[in-house]
PDB file of N, CA and C in Angstrom:
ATOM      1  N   UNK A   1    -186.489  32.689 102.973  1.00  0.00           N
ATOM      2  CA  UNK A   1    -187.113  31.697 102.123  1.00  0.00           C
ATOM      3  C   UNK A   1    -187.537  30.511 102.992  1.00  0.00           C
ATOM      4  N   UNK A   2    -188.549  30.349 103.172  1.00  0.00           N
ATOM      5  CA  UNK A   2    -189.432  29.173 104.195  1.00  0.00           C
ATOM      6  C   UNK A   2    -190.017  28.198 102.980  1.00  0.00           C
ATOM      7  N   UNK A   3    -190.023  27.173 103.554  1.00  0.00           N
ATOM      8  CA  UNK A   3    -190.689  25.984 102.774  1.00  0.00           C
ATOM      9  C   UNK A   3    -191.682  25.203 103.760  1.00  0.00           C
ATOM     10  N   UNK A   4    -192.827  24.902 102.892  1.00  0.00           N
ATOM     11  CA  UNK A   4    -193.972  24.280 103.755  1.00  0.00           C
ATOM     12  C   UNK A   4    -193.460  22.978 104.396  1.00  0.00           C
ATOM     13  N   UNK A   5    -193.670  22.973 105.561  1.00  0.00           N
ATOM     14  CA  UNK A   5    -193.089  21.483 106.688  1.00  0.00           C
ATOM     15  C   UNK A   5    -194.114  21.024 107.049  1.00  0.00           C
ATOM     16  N   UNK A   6    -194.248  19.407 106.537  1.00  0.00           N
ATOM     17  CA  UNK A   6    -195.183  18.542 106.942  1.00  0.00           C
ATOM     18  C   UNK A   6    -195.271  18.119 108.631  1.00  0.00           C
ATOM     19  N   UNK A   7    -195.901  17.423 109.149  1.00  0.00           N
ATOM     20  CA  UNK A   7    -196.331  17.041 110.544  1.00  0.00           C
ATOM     21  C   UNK A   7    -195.335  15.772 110.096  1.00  0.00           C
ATOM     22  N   UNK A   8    -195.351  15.244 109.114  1.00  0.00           N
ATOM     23  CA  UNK A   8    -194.359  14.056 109.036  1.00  0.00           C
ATOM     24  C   UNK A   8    -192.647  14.423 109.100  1.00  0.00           C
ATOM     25  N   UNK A   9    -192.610  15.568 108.174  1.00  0.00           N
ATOM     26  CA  UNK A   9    -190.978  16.481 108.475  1.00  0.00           C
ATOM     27  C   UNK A   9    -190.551  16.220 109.819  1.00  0.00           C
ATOM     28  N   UNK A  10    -191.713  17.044 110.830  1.00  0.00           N
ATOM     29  CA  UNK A  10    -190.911  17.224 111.928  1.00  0.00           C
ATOM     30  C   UNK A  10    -191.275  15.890 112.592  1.00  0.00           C
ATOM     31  N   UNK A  11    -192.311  15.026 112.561  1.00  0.00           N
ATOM     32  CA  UNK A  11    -191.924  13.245 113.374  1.00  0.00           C
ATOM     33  C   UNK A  11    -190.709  13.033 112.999  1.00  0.00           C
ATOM     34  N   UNK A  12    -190.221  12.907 111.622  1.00  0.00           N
ATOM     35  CA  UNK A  12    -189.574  12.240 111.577  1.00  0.00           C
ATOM     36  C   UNK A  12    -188.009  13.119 112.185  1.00  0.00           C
ATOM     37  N   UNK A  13    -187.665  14.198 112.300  1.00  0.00           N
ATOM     38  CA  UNK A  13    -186.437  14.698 112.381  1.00  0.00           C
ATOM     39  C   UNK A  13    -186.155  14.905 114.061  1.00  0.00           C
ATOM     40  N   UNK A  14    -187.754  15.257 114.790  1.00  0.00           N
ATOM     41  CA  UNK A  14    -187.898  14.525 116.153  1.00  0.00           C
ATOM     42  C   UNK A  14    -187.185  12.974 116.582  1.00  0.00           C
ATOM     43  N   UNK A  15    -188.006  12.272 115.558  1.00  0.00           N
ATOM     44  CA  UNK A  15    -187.546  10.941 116.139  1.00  0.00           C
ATOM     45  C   UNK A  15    -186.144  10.415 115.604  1.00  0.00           C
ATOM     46  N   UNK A  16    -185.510  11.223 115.375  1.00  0.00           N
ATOM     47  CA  UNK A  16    -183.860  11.436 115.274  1.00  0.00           C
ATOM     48  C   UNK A  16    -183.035  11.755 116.127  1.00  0.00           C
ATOM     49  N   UNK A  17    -183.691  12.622 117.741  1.00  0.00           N
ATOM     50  CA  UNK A  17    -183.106  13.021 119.057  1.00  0.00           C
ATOM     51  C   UNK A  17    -182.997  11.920 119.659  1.00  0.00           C
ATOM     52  N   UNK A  18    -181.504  11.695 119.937  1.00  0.00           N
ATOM     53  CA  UNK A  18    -181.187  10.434 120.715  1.00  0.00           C
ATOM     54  C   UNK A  18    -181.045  11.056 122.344  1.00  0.00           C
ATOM     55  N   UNK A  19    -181.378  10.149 122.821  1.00  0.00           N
ATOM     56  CA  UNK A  19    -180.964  10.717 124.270  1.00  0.00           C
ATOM     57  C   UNK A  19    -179.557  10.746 124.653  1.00  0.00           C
ATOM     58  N   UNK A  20    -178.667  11.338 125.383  1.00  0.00           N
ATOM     59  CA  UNK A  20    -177.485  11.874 125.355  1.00  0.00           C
ATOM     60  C   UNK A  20    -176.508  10.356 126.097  1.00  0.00           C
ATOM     61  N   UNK A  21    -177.533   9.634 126.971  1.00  0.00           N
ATOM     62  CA  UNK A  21    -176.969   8.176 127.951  1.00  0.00           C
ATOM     63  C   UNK A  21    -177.637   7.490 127.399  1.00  0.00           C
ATOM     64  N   UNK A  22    -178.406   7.092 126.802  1.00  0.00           N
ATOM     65  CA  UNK A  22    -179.428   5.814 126.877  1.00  0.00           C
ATOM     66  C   UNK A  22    -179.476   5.755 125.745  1.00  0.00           C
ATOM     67  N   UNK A  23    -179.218   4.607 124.824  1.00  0.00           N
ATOM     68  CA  UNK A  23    -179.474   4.120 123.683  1.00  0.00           C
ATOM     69  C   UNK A  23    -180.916   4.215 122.830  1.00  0.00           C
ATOM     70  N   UNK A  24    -181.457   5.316 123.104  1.00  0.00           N
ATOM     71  CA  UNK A  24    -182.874   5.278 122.534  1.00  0.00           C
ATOM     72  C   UNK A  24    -183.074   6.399 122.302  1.00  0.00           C
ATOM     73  N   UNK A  25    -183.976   7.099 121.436  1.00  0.00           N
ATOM     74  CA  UNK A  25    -184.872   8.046 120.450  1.00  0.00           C
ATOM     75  C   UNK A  25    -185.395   8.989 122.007  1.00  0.00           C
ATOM     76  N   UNK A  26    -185.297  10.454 121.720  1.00  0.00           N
ATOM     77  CA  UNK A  26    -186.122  10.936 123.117  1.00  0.00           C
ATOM     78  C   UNK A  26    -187.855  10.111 123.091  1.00  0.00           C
ATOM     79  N   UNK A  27    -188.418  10.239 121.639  1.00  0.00           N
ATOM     80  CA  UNK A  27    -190.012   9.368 121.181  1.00  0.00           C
ATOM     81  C   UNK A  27    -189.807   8.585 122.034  1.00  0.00           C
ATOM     82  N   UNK A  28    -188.804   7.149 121.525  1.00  0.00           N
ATOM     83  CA  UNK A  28    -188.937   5.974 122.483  1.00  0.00           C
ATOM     84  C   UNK A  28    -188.964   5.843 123.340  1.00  0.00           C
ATOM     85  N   UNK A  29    -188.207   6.309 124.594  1.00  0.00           N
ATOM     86  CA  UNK A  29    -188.198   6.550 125.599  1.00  0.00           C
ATOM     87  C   UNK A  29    -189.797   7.621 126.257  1.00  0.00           C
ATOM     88  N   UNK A  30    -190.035   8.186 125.212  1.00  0.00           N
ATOM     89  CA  UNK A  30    -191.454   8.230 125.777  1.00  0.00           C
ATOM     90  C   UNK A  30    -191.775   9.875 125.818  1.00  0.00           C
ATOM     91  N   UNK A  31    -190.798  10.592 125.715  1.00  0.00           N
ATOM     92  CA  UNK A  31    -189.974  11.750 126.136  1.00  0.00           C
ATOM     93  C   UNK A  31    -190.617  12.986 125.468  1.00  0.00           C
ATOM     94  N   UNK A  32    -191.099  12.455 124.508  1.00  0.00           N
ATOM     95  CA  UNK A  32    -191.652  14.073 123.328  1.00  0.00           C
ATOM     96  C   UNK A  32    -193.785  13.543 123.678  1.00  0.00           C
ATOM     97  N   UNK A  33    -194.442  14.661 123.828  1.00  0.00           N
ATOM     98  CA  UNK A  33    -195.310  14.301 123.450  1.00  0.00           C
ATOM     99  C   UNK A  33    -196.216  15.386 122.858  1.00  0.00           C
ATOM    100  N   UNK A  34    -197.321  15.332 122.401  1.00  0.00           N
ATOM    101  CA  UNK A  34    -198.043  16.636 121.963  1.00  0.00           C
ATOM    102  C   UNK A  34    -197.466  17.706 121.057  1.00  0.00           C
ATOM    103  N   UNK A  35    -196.614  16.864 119.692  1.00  0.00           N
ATOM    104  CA  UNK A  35    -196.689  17.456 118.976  1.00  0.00           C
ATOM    105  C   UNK A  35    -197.457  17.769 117.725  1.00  0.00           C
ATOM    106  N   UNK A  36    -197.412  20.020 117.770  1.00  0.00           N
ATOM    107  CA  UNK A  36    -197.737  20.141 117.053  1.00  0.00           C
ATOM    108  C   UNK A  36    -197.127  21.378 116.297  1.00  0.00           C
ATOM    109  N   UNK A  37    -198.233  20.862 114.659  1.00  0.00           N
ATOM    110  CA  UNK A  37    -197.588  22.166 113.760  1.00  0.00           C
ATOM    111  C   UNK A  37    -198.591  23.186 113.608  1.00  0.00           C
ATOM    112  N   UNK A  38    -198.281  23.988 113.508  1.00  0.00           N
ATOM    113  CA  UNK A  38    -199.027  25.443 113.021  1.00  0.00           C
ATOM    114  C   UNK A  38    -198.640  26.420 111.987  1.00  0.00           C
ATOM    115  N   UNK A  39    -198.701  26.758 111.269  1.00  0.00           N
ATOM    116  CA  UNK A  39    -197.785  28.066 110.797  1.00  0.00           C
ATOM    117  C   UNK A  39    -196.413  28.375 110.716  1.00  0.00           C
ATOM    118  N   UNK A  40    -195.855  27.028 110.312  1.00  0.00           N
ATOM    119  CA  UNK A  40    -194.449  26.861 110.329  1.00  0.00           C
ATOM    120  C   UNK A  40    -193.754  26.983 111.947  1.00  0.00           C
ATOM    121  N   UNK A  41    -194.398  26.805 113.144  1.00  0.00           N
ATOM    122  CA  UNK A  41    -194.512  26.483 114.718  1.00  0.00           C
ATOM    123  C   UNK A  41    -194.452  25.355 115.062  1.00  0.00           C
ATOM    124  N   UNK A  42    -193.946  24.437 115.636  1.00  0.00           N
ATOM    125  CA  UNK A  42    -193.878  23.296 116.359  1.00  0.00           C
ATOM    126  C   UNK A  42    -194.269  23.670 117.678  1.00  0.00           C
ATOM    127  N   UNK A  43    -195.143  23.027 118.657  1.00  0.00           N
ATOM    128  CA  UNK A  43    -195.097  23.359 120.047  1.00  0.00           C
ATOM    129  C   UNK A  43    -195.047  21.540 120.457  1.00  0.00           C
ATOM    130  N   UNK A  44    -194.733  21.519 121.648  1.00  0.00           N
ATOM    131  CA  UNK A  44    -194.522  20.243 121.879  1.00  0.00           C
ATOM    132  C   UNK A  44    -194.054  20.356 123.384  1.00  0.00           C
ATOM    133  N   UNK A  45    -194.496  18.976 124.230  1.00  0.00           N
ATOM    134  CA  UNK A  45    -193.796  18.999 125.524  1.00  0.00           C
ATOM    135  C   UNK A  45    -192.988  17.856 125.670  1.00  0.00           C
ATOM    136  N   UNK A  46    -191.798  18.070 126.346  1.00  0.00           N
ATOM    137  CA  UNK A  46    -190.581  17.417 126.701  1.00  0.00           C
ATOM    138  C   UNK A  46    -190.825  16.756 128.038  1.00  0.00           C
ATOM    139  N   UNK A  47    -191.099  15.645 127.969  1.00  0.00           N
ATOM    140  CA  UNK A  47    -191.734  14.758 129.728  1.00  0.00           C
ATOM    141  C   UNK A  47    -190.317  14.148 129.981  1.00  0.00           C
ATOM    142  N   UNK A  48    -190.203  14.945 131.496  1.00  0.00           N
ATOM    143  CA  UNK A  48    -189.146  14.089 131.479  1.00  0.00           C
ATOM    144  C   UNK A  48    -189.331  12.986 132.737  1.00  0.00           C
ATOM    145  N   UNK A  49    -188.477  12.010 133.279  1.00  0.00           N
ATOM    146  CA  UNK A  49    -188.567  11.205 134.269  1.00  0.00           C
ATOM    147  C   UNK A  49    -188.858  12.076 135.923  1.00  0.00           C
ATOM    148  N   UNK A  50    -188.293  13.020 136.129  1.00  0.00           N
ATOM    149  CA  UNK A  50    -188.148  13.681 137.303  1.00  0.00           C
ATOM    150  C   UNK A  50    -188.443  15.313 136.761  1.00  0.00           C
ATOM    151  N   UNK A  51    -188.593  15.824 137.450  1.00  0.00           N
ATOM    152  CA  UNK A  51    -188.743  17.135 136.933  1.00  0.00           C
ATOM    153  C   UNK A  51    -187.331  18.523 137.542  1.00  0.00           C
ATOM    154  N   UNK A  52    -187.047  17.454 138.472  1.00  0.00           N
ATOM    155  CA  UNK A  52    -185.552  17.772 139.354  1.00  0.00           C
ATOM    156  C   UNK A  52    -184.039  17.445 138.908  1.00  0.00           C
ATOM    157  N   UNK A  53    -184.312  16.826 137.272  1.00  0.00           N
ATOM    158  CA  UNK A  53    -183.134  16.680 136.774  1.00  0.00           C
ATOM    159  C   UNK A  53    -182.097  17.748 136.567  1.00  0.00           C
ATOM    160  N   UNK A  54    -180.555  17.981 136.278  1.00  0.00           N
ATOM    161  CA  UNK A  54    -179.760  18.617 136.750  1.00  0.00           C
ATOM    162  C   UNK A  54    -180.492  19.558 134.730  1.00  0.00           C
ATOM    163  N   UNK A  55    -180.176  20.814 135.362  1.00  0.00           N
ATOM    164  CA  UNK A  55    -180.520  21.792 134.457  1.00  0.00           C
ATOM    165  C   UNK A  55    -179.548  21.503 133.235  1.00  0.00           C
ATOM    166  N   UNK A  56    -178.323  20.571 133.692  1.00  0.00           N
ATOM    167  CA  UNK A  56    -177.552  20.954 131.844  1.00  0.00           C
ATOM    168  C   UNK A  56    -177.923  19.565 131.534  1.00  0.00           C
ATOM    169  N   UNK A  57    -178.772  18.943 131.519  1.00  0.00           N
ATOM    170  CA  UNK A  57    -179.372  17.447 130.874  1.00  0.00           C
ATOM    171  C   UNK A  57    -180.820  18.044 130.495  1.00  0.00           C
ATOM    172  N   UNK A  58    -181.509  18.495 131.030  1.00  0.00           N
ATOM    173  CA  UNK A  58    -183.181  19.040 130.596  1.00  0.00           C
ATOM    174  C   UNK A  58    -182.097  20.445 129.590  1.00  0.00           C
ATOM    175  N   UNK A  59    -181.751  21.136 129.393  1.00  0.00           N
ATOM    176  CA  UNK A  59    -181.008  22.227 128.333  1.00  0.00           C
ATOM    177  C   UNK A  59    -180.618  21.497 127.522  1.00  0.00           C
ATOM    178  N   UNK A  60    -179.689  19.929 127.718  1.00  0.00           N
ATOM    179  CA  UNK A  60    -179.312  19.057 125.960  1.00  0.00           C
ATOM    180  C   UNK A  60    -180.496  18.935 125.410  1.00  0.00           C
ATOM    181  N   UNK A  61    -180.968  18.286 126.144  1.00  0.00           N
ATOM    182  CA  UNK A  61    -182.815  17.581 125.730  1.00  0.00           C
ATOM    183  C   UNK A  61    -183.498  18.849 124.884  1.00  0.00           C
ATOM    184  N   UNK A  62    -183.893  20.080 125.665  1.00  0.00           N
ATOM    185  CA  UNK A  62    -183.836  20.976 125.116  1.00  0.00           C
ATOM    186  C   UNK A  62    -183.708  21.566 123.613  1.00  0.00           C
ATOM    187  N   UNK A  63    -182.536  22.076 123.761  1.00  0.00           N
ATOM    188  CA  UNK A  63    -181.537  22.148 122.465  1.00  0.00           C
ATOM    189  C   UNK A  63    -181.107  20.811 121.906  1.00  0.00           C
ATOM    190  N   UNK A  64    -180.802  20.278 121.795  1.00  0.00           N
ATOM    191  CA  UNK A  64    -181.342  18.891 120.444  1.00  0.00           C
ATOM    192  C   UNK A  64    -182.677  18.800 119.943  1.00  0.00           C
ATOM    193  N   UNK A  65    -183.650  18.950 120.926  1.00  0.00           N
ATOM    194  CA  UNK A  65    -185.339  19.377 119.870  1.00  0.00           C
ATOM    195  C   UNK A  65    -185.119  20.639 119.111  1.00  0.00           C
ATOM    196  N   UNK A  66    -184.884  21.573 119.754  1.00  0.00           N
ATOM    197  CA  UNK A  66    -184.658  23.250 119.077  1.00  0.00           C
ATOM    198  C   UNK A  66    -183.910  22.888 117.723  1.00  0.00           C
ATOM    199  N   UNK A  67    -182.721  22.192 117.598  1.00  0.00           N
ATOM    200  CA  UNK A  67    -181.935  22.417 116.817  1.00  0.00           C
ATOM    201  C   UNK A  67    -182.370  21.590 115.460  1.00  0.00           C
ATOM    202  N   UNK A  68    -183.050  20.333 115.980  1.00  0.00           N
ATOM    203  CA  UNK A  68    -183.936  19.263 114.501  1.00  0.00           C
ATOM    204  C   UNK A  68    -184.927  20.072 114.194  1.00  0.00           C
ATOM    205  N   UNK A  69    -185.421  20.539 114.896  1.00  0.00           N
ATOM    206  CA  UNK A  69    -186.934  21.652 114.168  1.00  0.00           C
ATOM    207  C   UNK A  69    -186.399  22.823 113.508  1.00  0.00           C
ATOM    208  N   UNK A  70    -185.403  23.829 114.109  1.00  0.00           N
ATOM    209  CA  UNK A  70    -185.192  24.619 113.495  1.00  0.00           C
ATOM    210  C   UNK A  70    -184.409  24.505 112.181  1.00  0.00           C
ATOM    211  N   UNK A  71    -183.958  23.231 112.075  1.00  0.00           N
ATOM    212  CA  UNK A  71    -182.903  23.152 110.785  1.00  0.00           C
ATOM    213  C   UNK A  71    -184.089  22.903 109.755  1.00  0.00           C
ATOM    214  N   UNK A  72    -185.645  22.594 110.090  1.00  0.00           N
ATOM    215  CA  UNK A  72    -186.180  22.448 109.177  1.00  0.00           C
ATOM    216  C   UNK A  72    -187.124  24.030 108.810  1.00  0.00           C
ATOM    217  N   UNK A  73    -186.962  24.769 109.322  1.00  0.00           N
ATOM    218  CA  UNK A  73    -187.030  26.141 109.060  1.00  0.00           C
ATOM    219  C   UNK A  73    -188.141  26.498 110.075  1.00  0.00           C
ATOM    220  N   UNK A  74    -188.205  26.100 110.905  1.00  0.00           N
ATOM    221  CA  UNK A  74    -189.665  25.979 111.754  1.00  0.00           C
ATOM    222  C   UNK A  74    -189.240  26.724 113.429  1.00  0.00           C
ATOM    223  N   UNK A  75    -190.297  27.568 113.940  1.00  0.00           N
ATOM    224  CA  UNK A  75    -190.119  27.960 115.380  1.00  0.00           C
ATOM    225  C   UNK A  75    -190.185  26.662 116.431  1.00  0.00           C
ATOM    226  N   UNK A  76    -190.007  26.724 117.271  1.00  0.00           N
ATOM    227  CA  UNK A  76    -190.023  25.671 118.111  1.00  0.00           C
ATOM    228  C   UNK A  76    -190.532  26.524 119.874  1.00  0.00           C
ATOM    229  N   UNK A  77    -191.805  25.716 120.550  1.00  0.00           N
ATOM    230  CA  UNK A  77    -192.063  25.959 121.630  1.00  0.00           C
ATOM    231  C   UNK A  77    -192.198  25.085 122.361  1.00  0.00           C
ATOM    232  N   UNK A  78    -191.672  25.198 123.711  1.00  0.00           N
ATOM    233  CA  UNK A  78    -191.040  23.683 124.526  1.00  0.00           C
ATOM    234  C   UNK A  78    -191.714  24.078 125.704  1.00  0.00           C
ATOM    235  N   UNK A  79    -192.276  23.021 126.239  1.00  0.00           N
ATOM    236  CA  UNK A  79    -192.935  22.885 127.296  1.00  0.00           C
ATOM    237  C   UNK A  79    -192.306  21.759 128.013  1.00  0.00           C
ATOM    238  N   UNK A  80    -192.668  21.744 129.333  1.00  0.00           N
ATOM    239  CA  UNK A  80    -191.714  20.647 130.558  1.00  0.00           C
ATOM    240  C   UNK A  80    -192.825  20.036 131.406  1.00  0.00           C
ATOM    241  N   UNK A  81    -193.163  19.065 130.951  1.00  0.00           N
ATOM    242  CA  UNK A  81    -193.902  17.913 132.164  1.00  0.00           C
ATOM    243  C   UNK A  81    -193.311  17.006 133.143  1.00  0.00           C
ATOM    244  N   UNK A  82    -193.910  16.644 133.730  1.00  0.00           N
ATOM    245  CA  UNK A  82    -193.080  15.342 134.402  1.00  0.00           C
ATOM    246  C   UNK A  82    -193.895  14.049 134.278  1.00  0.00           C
ATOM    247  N   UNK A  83    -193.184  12.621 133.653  1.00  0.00           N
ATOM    248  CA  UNK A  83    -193.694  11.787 133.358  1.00  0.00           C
ATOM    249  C   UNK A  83    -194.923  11.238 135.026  1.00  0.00           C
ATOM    250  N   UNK A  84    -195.445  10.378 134.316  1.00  0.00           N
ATOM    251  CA  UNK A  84    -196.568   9.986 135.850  1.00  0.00           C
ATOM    252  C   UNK A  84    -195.823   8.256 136.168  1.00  0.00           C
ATOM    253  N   UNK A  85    -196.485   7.505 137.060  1.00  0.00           N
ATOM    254  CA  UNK A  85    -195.726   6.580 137.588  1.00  0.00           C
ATOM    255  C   UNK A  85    -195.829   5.391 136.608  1.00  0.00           C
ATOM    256  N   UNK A  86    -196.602   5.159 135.836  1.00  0.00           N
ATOM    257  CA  UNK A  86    -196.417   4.424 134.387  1.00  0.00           C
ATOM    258  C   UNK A  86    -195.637   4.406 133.562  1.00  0.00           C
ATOM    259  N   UNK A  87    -195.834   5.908 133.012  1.00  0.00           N
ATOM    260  CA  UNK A  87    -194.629   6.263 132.196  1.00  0.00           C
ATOM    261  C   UNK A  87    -192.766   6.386 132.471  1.00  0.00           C
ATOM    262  N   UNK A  88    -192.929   6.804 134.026  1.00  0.00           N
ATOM    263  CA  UNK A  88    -191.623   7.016 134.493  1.00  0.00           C
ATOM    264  C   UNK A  88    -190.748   4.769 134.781  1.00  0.00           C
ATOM    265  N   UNK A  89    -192.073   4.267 134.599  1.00  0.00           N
ATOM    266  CA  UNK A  89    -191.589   2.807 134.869  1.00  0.00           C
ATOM    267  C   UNK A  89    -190.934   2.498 133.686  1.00  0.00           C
ATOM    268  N   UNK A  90    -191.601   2.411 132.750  1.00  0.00           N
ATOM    269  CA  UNK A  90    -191.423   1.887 131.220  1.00  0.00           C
ATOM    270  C   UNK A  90    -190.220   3.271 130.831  1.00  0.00           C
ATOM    271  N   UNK A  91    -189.681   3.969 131.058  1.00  0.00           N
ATOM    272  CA  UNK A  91    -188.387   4.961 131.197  1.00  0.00           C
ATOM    273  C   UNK A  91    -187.558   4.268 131.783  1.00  0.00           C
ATOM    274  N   UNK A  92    -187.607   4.398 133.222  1.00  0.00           N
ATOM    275  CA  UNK A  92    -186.482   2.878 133.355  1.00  0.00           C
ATOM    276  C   UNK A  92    -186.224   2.015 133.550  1.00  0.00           C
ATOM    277  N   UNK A  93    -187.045   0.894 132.724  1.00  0.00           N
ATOM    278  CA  UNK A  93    -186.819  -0.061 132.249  1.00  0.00           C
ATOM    279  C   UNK A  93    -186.106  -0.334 130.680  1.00  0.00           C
ATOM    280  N   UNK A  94    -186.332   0.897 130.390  1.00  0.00           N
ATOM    281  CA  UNK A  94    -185.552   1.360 129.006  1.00  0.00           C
ATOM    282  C   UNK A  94    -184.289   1.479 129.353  1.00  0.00           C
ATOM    283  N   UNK A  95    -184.334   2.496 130.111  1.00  0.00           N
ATOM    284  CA  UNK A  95    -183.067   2.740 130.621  1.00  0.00           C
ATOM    285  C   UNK A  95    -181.903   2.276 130.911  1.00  0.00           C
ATOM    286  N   UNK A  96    -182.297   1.183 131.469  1.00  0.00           N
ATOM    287  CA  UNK A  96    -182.296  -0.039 132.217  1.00  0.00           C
ATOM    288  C   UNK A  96    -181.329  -0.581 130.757  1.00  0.00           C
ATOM    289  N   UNK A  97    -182.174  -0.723 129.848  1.00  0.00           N
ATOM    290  CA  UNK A  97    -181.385  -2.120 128.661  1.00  0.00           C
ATOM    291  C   UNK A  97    -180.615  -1.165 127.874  1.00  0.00           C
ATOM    292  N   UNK A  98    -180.805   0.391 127.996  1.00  0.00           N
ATOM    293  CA  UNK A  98    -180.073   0.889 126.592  1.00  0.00           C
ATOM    294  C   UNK A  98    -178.539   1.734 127.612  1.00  0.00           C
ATOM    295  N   UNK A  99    -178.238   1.621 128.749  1.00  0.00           N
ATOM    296  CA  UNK A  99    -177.857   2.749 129.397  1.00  0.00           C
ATOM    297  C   UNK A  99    -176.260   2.460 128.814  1.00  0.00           C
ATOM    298  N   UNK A 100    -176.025   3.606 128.339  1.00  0.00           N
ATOM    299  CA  UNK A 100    -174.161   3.485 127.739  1.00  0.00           C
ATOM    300  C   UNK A 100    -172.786   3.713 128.292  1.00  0.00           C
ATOM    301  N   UNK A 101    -172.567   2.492 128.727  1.00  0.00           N
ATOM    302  CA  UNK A 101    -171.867   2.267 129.813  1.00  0.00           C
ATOM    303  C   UNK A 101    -170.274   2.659 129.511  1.00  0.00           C
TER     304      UNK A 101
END
């Protein structure tokens, strides 16, 4: 039994992934971008600061998107960028004020 999921469903249950250290939304931090819906499909890419981060921090990141999309009955496809030198600034400088010490 599937139920139709708005583009607003999944913003909003997205912008519910907190980052696992840093006091902020993966969104806020800058972290989710290019999402989309299709056919009860989410595809979306996960930017992260480095692309050399330790594999069980890019797998939380990961699985915390997987797990808000799929609870809304929806597939989920994850893609991996690496932020550019703009984006990776305004990351930590975030970082910077939210980091949980």
């Amino acid at each position: 039994m599937s139920k139709n999921i708005s583009e607003e469903d999944v913003h909003q249950a997205i912008k519910q992934v907190m980052h696992p250290a840093i006091n902020y939304s993966l969104t806020e931090l800058g972290m989710v971008k290019d999402i989309i819906l299709k056919d009860n499909k989410v595809s979306l890419t996960l930017v992260l600061p480095l692309l050399a981060i330790p594999a069980s921090i890019k797998d939380h990141l990961m699985n915390s998107l997987r797990r808000v999309v799929t609870e809304l009955g929806a597939k989920i496809e994850i893609s991996v960028a690496e932020m550019n030198q703009e984006e990776r600034m305004a990351f930590l400088t975030m970082e910077q004020e939210g980091w949980k010490s």
